[in-house]
PDB file of N, CA and C in Angstrom:
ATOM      1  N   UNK A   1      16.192 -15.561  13.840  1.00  0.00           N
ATOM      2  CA  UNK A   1      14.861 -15.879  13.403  1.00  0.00           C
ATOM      3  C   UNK A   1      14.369 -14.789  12.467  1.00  0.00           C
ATOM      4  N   UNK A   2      13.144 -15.239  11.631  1.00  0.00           N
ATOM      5  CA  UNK A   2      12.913 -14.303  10.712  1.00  0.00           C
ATOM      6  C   UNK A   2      11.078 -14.650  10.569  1.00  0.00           C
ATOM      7  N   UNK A   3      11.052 -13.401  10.372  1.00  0.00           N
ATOM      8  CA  UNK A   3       9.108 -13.236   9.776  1.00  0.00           C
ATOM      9  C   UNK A   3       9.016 -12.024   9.167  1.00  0.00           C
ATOM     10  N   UNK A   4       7.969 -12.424   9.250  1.00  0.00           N
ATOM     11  CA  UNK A   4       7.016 -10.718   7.812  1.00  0.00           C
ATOM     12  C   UNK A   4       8.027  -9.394   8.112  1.00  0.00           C
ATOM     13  N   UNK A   5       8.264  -9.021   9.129  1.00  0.00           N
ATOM     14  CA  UNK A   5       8.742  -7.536   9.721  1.00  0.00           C
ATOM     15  C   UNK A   5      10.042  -7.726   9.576  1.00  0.00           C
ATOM     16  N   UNK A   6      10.720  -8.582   9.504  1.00  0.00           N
ATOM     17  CA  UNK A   6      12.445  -8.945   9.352  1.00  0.00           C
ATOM     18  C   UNK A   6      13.167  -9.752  10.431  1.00  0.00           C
ATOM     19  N   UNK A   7      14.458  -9.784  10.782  1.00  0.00           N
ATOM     20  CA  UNK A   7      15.036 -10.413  11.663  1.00  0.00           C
ATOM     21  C   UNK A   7      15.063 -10.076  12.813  1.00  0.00           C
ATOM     22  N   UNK A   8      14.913 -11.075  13.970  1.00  0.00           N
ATOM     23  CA  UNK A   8      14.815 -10.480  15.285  1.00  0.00           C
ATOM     24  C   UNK A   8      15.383 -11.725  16.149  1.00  0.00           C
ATOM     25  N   UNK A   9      15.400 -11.535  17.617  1.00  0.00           N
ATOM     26  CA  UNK A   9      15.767 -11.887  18.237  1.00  0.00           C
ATOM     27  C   UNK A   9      15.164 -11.881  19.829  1.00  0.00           C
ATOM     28  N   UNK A  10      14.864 -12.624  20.975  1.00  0.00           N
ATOM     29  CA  UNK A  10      14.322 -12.426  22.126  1.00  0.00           C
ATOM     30  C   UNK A  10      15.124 -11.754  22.627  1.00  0.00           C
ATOM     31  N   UNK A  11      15.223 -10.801  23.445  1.00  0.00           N
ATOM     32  CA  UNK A  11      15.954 -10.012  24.532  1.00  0.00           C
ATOM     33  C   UNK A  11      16.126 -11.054  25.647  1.00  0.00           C
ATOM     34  N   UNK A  12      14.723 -11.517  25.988  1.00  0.00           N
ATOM     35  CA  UNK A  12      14.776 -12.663  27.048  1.00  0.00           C
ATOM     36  C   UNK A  12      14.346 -13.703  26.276  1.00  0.00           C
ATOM     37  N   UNK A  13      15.226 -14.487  26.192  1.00  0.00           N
ATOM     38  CA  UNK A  13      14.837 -15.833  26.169  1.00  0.00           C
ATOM     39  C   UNK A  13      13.942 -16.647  26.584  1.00  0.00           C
ATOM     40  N   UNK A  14      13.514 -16.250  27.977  1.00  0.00           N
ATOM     41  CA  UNK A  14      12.118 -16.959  28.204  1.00  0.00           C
ATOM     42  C   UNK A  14      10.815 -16.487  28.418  1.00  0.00           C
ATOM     43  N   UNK A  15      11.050 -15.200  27.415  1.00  0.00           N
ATOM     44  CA  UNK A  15       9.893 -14.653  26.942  1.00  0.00           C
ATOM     45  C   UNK A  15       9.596 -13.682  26.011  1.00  0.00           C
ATOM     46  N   UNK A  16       8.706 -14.636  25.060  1.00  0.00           N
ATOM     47  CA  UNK A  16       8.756 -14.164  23.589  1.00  0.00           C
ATOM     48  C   UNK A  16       7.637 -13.400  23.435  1.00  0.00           C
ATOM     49  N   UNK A  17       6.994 -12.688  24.605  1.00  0.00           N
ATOM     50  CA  UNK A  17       6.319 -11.257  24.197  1.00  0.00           C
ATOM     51  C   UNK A  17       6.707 -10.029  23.656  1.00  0.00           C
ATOM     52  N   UNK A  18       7.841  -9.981  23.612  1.00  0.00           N
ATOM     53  CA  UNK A  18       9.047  -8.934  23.143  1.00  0.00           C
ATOM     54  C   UNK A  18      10.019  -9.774  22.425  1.00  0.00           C
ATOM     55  N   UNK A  19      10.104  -9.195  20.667  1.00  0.00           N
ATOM     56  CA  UNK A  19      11.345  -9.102  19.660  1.00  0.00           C
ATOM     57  C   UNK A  19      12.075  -7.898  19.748  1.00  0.00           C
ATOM     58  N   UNK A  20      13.313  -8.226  19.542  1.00  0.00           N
ATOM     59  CA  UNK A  20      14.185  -7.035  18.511  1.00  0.00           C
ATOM     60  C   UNK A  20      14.616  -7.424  17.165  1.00  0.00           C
ATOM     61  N   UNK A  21      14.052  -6.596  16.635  1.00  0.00           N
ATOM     62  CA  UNK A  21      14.086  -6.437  15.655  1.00  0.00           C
ATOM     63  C   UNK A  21      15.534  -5.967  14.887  1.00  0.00           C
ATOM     64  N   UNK A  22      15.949  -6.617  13.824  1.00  0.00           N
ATOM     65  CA  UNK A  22      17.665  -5.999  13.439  1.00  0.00           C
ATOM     66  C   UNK A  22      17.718  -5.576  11.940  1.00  0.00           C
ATOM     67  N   UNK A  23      18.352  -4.705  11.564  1.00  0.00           N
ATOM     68  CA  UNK A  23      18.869  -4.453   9.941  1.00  0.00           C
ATOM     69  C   UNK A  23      19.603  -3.536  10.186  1.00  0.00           C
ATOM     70  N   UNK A  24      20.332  -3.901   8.817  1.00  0.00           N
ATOM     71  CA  UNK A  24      21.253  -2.993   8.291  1.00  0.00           C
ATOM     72  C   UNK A  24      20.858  -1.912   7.387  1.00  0.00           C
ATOM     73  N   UNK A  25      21.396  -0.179   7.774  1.00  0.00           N
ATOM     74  CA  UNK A  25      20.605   0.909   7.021  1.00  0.00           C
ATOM     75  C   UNK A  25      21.542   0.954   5.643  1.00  0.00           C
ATOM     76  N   UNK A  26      21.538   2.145   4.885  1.00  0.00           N
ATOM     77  CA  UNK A  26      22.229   1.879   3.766  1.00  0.00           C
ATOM     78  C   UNK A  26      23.835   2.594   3.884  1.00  0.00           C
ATOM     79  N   UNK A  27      23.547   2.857   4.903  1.00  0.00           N
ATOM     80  CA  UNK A  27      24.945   3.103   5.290  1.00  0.00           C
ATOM     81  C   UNK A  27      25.896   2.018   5.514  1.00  0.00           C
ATOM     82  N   UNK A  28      25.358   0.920   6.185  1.00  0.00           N
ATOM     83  CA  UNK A  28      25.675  -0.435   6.762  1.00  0.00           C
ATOM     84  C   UNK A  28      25.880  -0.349   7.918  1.00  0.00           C
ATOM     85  N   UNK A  29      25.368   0.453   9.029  1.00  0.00           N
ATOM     86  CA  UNK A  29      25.116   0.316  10.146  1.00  0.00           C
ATOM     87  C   UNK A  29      23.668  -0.370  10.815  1.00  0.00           C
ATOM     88  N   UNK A  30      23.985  -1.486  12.181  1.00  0.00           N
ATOM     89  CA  UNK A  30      22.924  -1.765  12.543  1.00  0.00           C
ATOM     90  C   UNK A  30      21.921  -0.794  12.944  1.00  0.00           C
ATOM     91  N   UNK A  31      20.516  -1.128  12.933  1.00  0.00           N
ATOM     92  CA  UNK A  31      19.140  -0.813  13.437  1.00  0.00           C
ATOM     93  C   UNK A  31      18.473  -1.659  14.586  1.00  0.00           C
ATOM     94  N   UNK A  32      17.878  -0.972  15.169  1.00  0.00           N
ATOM     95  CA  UNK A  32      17.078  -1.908  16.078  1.00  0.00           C
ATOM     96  C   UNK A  32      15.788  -1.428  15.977  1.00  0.00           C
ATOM     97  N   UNK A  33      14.602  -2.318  16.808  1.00  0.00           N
ATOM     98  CA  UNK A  33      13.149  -1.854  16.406  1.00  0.00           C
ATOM     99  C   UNK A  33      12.797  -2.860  17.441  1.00  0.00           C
ATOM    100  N   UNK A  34      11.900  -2.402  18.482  1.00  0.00           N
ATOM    101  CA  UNK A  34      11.009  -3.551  19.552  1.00  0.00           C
ATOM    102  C   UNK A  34       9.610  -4.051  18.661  1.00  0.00           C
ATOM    103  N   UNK A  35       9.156  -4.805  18.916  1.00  0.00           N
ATOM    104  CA  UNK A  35       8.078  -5.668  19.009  1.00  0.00           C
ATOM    105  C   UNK A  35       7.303  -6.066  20.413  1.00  0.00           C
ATOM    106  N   UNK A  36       6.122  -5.706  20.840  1.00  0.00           N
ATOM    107  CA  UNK A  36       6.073  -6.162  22.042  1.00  0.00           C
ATOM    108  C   UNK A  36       4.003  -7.065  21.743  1.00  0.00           C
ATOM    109  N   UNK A  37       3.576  -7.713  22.263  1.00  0.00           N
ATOM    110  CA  UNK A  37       2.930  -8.544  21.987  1.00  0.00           C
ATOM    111  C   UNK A  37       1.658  -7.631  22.764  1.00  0.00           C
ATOM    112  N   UNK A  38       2.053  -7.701  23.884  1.00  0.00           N
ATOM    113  CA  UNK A  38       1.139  -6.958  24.882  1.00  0.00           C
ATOM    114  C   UNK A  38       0.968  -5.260  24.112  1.00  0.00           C
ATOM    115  N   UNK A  39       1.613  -4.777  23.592  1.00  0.00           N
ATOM    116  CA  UNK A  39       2.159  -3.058  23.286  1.00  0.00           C
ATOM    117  C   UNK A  39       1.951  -2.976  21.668  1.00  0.00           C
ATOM    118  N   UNK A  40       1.016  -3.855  20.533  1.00  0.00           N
ATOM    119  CA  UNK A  40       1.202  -3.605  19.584  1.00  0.00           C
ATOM    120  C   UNK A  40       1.867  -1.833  18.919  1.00  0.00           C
ATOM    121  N   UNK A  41       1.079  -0.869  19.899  1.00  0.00           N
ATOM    122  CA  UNK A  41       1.601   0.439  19.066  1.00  0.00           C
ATOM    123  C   UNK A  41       3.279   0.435  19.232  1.00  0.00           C
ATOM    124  N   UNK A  42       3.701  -0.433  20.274  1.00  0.00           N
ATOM    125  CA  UNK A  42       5.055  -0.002  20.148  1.00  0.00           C
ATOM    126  C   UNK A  42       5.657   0.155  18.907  1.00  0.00           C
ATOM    127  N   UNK A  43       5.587  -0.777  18.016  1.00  0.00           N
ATOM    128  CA  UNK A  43       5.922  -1.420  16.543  1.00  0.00           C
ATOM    129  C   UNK A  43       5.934   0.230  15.805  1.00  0.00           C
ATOM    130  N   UNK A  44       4.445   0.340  15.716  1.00  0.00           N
ATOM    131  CA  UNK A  44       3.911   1.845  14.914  1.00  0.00           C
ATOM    132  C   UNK A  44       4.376   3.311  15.630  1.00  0.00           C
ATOM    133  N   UNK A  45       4.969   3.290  16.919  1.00  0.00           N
ATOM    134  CA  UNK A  45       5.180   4.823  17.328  1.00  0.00           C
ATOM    135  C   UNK A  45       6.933   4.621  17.451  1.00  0.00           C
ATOM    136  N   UNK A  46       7.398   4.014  17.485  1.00  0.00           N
ATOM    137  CA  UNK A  46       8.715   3.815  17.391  1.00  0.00           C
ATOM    138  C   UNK A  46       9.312   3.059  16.169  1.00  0.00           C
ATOM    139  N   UNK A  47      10.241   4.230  15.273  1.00  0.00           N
ATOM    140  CA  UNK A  47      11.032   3.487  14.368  1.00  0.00           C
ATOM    141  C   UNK A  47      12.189   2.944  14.941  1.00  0.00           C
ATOM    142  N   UNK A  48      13.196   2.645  13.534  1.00  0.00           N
ATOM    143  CA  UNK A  48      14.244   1.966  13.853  1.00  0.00           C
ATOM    144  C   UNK A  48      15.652   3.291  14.286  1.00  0.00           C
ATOM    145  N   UNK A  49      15.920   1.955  15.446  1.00  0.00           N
ATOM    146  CA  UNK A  49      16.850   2.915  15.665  1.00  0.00           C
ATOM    147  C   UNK A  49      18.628   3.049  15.709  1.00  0.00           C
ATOM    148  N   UNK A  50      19.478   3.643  16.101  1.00  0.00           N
ATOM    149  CA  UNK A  50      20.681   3.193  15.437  1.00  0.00           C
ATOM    150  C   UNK A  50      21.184   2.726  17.229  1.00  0.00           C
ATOM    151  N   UNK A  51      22.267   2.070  17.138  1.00  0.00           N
ATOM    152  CA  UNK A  51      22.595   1.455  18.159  1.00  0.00           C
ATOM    153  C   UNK A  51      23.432   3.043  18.814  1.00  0.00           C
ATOM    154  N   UNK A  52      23.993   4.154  17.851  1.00  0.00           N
ATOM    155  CA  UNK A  52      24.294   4.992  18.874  1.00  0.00           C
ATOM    156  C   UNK A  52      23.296   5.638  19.217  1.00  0.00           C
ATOM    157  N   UNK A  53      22.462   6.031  19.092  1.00  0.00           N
ATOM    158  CA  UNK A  53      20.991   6.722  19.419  1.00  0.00           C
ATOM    159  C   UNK A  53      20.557   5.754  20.802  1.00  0.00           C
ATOM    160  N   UNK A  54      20.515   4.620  20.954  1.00  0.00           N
ATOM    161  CA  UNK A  54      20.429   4.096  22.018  1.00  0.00           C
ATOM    162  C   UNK A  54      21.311   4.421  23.090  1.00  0.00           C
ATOM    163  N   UNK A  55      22.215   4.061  22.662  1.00  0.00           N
ATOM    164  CA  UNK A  55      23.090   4.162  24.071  1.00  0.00           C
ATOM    165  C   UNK A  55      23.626   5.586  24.506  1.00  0.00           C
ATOM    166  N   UNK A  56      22.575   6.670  23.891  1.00  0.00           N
ATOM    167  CA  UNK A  56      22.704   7.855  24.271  1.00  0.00           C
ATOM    168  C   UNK A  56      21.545   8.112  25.357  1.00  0.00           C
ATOM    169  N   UNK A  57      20.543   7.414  24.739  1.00  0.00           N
ATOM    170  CA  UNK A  57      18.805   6.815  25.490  1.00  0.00           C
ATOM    171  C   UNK A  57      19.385   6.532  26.723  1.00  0.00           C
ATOM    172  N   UNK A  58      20.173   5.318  26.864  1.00  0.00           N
ATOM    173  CA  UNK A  58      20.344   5.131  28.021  1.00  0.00           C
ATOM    174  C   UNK A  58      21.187   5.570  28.857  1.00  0.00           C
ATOM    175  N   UNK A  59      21.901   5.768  28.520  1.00  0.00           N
ATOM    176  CA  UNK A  59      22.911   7.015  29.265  1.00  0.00           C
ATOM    177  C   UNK A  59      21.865   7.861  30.383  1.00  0.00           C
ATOM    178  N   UNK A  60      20.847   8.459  29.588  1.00  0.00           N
ATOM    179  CA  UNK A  60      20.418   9.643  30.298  1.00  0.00           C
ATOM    180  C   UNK A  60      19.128   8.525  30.968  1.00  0.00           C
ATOM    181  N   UNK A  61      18.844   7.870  30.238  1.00  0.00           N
ATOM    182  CA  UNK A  61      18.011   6.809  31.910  1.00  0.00           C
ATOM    183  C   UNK A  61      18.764   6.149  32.426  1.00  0.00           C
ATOM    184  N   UNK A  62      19.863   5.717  32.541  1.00  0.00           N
ATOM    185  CA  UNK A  62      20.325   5.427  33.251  1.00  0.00           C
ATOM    186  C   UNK A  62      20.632   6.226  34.446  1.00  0.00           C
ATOM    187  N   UNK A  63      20.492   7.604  34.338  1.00  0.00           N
ATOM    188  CA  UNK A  63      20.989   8.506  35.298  1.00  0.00           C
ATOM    189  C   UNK A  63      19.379   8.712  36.267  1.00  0.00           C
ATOM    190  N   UNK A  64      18.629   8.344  35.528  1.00  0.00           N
ATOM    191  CA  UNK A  64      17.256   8.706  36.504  1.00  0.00           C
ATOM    192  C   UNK A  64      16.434   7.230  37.056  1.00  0.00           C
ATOM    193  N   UNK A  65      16.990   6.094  36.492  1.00  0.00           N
ATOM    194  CA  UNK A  65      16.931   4.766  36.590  1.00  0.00           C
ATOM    195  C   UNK A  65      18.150   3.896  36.816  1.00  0.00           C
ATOM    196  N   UNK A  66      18.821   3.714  37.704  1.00  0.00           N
ATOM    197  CA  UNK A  66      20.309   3.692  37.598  1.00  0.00           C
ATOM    198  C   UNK A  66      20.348   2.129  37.735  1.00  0.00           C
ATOM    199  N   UNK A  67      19.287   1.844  38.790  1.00  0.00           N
ATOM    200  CA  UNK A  67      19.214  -0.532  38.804  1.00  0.00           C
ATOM    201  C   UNK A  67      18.556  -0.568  38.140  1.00  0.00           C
ATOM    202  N   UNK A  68      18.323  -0.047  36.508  1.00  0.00           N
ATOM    203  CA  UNK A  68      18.251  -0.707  35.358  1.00  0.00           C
ATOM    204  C   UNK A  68      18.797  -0.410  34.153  1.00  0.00           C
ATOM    205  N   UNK A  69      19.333  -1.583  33.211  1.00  0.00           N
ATOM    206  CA  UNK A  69      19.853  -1.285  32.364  1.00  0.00           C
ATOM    207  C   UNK A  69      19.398  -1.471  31.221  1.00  0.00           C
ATOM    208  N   UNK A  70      18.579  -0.535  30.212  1.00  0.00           N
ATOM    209  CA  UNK A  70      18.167  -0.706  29.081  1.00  0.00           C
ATOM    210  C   UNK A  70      18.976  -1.340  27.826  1.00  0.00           C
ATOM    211  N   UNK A  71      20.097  -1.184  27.761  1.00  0.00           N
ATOM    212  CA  UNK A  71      21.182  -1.723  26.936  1.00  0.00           C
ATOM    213  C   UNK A  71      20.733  -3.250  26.802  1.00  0.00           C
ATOM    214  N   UNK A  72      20.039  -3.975  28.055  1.00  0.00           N
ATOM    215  CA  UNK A  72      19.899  -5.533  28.142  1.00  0.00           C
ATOM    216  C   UNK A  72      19.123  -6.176  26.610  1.00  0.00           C
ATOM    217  N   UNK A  73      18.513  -4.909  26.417  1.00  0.00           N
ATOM    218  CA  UNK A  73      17.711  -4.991  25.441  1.00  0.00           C
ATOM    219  C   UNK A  73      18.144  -5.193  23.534  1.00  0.00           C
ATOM    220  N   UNK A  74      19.449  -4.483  23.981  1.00  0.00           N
ATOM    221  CA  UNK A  74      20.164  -4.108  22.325  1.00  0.00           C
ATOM    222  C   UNK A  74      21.173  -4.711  22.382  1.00  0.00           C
ATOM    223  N   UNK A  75      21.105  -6.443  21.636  1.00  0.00           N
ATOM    224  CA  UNK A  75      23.015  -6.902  21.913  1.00  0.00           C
ATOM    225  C   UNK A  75      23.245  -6.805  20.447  1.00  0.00           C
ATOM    226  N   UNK A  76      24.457  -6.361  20.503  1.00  0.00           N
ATOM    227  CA  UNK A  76      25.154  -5.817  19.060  1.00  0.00           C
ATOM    228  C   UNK A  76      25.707  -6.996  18.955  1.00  0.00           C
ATOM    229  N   UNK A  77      26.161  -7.941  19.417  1.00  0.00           N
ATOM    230  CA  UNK A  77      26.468  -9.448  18.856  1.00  0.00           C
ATOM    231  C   UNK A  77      25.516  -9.958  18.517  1.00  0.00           C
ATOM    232  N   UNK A  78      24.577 -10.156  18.726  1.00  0.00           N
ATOM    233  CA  UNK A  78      23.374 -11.382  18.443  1.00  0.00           C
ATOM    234  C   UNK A  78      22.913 -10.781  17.047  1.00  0.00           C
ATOM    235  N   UNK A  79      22.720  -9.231  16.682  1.00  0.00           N
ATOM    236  CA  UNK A  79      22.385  -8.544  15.886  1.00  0.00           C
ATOM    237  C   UNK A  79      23.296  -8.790  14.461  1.00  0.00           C
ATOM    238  N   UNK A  80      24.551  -8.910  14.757  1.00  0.00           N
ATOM    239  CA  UNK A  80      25.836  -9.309  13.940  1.00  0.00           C
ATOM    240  C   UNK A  80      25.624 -10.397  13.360  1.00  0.00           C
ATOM    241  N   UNK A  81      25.593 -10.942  14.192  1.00  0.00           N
ATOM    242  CA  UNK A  81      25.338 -12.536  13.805  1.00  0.00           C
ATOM    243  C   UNK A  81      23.883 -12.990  12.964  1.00  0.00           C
ATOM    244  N   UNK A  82      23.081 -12.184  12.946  1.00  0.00           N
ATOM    245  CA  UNK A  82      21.973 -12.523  12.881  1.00  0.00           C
ATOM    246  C   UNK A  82      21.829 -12.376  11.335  1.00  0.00           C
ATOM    247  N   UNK A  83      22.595 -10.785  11.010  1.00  0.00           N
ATOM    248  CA  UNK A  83      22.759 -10.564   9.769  1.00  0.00           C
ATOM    249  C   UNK A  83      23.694 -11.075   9.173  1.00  0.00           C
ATOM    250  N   UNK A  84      24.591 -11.505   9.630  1.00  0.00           N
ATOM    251  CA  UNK A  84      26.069 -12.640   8.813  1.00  0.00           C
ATOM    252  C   UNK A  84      25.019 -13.725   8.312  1.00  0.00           C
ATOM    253  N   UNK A  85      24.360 -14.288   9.263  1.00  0.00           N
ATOM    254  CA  UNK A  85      23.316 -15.499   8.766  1.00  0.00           C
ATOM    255  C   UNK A  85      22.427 -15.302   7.889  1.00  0.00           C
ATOM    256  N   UNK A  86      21.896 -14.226   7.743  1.00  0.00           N
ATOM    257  CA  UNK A  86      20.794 -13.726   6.675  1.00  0.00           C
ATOM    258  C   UNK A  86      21.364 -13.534   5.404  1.00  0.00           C
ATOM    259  N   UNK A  87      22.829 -13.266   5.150  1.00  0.00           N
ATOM    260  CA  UNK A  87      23.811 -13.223   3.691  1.00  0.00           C
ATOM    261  C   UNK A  87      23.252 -14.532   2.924  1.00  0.00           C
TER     262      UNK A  87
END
């Protein structure tokens, strides 16, 4: 899907209070970026970020949050795909 801010995607499917947001930097690596409906500043205090920068994020919450997994949030397939479709 696509609007004003760029391509995104639901994390959950059955609920579209939260996008992720996807692009490619000029390197040609993916980006990610939340959207949250309820959280407008999320958008404005968080840029984009790289998918290894995440899963460094979660690594270390994962260690202080361990029955949850933030990763649920960043699928590097859907993101792939999203931009193959946007060509």
């Amino acid at each position: 899907m696509q609007d004003e801010l760029g391509f995104y995607y639901y994390p959950n499917p059955s609920q579209h209070d939260t996008r992720c947001y996807v692009r490619k930097n000029q390197q040609g690596n993916i980006e990610f970026r939340l959207w949250n409906r309820q959280e407008p500043r999320l958008w404005e205090q968080h840029g984009w970020l790289s998918l290894e920068i995440i899963r460094q994020a979660a690594g270390r919450y994962s260690d202080r949050q361990p029955d949850k997994n933030p990763m649920l949030l960043y699928d590097e397939a859907v993101a792939r795909m999203l931009l193959a479709e946007a060509k």
